[in-house]
Protein backbone atom coordinates (compact mmCIF):
# COMPACT_ATOMS: atom_id res chain seq x y z
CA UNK A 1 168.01 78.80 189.81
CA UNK A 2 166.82 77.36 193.09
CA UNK A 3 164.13 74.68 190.53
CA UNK A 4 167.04 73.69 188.51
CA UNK A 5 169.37 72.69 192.04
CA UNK A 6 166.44 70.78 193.22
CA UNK A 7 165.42 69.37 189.93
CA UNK A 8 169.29 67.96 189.83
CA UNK A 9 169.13 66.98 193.36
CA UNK A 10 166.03 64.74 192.65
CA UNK A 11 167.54 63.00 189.31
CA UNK A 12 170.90 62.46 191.01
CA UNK A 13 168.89 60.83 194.36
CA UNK A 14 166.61 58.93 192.31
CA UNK A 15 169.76 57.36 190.03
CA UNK A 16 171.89 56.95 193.07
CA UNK A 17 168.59 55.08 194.83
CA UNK A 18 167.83 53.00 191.36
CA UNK A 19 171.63 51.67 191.16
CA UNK A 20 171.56 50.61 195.13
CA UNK A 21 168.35 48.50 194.26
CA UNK A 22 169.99 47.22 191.30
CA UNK A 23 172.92 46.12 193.41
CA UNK A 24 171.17 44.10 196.49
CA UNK A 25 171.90 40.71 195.82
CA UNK A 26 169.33 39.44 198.74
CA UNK A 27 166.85 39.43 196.06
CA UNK A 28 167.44 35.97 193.44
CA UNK A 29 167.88 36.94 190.39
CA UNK A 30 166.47 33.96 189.01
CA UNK A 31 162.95 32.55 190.71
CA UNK A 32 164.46 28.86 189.26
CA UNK A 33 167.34 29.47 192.07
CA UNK A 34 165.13 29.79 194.69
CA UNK A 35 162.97 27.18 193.85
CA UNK A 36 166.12 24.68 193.18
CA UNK A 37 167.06 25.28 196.92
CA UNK A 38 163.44 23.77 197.93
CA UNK A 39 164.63 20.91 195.84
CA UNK A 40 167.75 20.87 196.87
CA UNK A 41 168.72 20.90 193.34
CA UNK A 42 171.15 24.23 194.19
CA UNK A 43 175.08 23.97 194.30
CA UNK A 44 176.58 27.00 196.14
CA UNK A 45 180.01 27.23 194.60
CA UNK A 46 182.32 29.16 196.85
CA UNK A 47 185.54 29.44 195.09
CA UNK A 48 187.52 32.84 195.02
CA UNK A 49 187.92 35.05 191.73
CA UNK A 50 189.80 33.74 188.60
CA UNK A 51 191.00 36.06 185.60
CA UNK A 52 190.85 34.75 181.69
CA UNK A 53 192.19 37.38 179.60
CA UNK A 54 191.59 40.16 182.15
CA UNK A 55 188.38 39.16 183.00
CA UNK A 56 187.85 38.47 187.00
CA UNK A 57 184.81 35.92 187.93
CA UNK A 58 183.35 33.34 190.16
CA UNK A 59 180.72 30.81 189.59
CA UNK A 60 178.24 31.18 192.21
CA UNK A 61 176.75 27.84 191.96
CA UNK A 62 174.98 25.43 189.93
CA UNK A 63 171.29 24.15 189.03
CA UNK A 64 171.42 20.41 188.44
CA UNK A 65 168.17 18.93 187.44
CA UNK A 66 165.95 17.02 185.20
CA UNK A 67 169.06 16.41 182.90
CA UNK A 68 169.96 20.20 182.52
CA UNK A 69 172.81 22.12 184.50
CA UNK A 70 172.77 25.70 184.93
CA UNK A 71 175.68 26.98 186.04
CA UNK A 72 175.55 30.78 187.30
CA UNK A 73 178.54 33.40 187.11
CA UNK A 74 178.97 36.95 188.35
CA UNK A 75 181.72 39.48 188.08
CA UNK A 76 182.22 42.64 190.17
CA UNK A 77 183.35 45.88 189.99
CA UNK A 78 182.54 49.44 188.59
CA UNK A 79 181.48 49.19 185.08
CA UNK A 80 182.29 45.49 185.19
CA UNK A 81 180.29 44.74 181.43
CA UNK A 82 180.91 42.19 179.85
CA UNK A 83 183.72 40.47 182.29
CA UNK A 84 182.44 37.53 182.21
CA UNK A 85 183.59 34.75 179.50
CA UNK A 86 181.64 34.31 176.16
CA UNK A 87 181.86 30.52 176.37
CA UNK A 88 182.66 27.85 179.10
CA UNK A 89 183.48 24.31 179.20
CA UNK A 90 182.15 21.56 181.40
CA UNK A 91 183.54 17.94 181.92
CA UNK A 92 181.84 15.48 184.26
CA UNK A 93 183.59 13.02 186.98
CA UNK A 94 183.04 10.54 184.20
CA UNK A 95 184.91 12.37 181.72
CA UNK A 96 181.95 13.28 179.90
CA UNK A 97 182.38 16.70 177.62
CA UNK A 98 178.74 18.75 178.15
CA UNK A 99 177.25 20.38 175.34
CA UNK A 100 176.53 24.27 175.80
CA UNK A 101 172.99 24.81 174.37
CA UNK A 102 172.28 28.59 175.56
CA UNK A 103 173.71 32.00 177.62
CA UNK A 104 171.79 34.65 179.13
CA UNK A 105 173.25 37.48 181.10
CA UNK A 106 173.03 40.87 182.95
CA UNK A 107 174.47 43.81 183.47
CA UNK A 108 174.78 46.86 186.11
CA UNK A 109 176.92 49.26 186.91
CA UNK A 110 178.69 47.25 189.34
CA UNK A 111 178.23 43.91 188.49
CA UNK A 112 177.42 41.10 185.45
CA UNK A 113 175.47 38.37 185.41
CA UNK A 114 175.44 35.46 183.51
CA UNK A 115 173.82 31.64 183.29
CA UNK A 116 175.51 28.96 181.16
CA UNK A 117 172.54 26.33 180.48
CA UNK A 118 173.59 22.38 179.35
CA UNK A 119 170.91 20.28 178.31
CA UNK A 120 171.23 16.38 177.93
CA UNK A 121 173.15 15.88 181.20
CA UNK A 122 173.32 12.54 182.41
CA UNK A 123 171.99 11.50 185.69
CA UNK A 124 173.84 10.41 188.79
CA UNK A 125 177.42 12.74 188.12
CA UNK A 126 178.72 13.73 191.28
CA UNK A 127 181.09 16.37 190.18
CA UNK A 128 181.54 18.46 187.05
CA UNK A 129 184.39 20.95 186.42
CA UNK A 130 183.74 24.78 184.42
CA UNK A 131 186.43 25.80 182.71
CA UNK A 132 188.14 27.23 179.38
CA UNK A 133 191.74 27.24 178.04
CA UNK A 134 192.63 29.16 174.89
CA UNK A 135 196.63 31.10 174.16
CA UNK A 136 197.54 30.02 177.58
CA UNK A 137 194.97 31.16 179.31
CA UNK A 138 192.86 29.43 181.26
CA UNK A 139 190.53 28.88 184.63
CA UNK A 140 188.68 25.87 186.40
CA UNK A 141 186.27 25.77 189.04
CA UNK A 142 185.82 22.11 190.19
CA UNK A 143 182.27 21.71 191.75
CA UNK A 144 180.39 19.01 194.02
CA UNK A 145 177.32 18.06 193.24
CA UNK A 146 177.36 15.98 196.17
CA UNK A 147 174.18 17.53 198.82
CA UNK A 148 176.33 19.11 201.82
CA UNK A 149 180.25 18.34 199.63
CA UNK A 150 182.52 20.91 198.54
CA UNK A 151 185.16 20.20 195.60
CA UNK A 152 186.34 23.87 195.26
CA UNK A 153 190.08 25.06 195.35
C-alpha cells in the first residue's frame, strides 16, 4: 500500500510540476518574437479582454515585417481550449482589407495560444485594427504600429 501512495504522490507532483512549466509565460513562445524585439519589429498590444460569442481574449501584440503581420492572441482561464476566434479581420489606416493566409495555435490547461499570419502587407501603415463582426457580435483591438505609440482602447 505504502508503493502505490508514493507511486501517486510522484505522478500527481510530476503533472502538477509539468502544467506550472507549461504556464510561465517568461519564456517566448515564439523565437520570431524575441528576435522582432531586436528589430524592433514587435508591437506590445495592451488592451483589456474582449468576448465574441463567449469567448474572452486579448491580442498581445503584433510582428510587422518584411510585408507580413503576425498578430498574436491568448486567452486565459482553466480549460480555456479553443477560446480564441477561428478567424480575424484586419483593416489598415489606409483602409486596406488584409488577406489571412495561415493560423497556428496552442493549448494548455490554463491558457490558448494563437498567431494570425497576413502576408502581402504593404509597407509604411502606421496602424491596423483586428477585429470580427458576425449576428451582432463583434470585437476590435485598434493597434499602433508607430515605435513607442499606443492606439488601444
Amino acid at each position: 500500500m505504502r508503493r502505490v501512495e508514493w507511486t501517486l504522490l510522484f505522478i500527481l507532483g510530476g503533472l502538477a510540476l509539468y502544467f506550472s512549466l507549461m504556464e510561465l509565460t517568461h519564456f517566448e513562445p515564439d523565437a520570431r518574437i524575441k528576435e522582432a524585439r531586436k528589430e524592433g519589429a514587435y508591437f506590445a498590444v495592451h488592451a483589456p479582454n474582449q468576448t465574441f460569442y463567449g469567448k474572452s481574449f486579448t491580442v498581445d501584440g503584433v510582428i510587422y515585417k518584411d510585408g507580413e503581420l503576425h498578430v498574436y492572441m491568448t486567452s486565459k482561464g482553466l480549460f480555456s481550449w479553443p477560446d480564441l476566434p477561428n478567424t480575424i479581420q484586419v483593416i489598415t489606416d489606409r483602409k486596406e482589407e488584409l488577406n489571412h493566409s495561415s493560423y497556428g495555435g496552442t493549448s494548455t490547461l490554463f491558457r490558448s495560444s494563437g498567431r494570425f499570419t497576413f502576408k502581402e502587407v504593404p509597407e509604411g501603415i502606421k496602424s491596423i485594427t483586428v477585429f470580427q463582426e458576425a449576428y451582432g457580435q463583434s470585437f476590435s483591438f485598434p493597434i499602433s504600429l508607430v515605435k513607442g505609440g499606443q492606439t488601444n482602447e
